[in-house]
C-alpha atoms as a PDB file:
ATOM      1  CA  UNK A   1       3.264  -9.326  -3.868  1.00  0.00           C
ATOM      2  CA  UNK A   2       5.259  -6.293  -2.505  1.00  0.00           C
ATOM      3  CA  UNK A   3       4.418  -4.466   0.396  1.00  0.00           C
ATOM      4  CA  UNK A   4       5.231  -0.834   0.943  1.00  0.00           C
ATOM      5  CA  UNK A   5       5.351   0.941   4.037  1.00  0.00           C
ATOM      6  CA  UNK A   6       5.263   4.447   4.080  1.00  0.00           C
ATOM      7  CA  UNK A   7       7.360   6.788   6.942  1.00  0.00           C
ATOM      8  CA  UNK A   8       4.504   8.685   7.828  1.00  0.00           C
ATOM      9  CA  UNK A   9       1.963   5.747   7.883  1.00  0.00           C
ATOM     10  CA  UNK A  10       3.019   3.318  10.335  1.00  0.00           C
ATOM     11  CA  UNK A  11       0.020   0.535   9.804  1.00  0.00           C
ATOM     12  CA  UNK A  12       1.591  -1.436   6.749  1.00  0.00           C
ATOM     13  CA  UNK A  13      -1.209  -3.292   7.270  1.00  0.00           C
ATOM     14  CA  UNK A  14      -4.436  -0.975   6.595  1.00  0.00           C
ATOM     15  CA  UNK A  15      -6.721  -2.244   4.245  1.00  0.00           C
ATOM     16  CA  UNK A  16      -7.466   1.151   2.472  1.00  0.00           C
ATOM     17  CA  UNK A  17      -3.673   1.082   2.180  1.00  0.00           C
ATOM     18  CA  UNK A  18      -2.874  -1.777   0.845  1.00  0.00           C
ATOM     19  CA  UNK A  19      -5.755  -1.338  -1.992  1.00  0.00           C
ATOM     20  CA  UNK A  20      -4.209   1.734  -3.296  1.00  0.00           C
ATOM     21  CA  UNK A  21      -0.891  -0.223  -3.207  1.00  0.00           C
ATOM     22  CA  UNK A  22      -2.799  -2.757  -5.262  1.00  0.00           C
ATOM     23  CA  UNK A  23      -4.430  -0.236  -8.005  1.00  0.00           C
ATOM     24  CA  UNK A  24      -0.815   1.377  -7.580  1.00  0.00           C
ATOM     25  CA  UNK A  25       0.453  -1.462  -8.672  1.00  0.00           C
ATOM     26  CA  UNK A  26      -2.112  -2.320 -11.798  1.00  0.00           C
ATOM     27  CA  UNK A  27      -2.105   1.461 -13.020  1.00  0.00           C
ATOM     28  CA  UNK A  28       1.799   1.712 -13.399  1.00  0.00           C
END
């Protein structure tokens, strides 16, 4: 799994985060 870290967001590691990561993931 890829993780992506945005500039302005410096926790990588957020929970809410990483979820819409995940659906960002599924939905494209």
């Amino acid at each position: 799994m890829i993780y992506m870290c945005r500039p302005a967001k410096m926790s990588c590691s957020d929970m809410t985060d990483m979820l819409q990561i995940f659906f960002s993931m599924i939905y494209t």
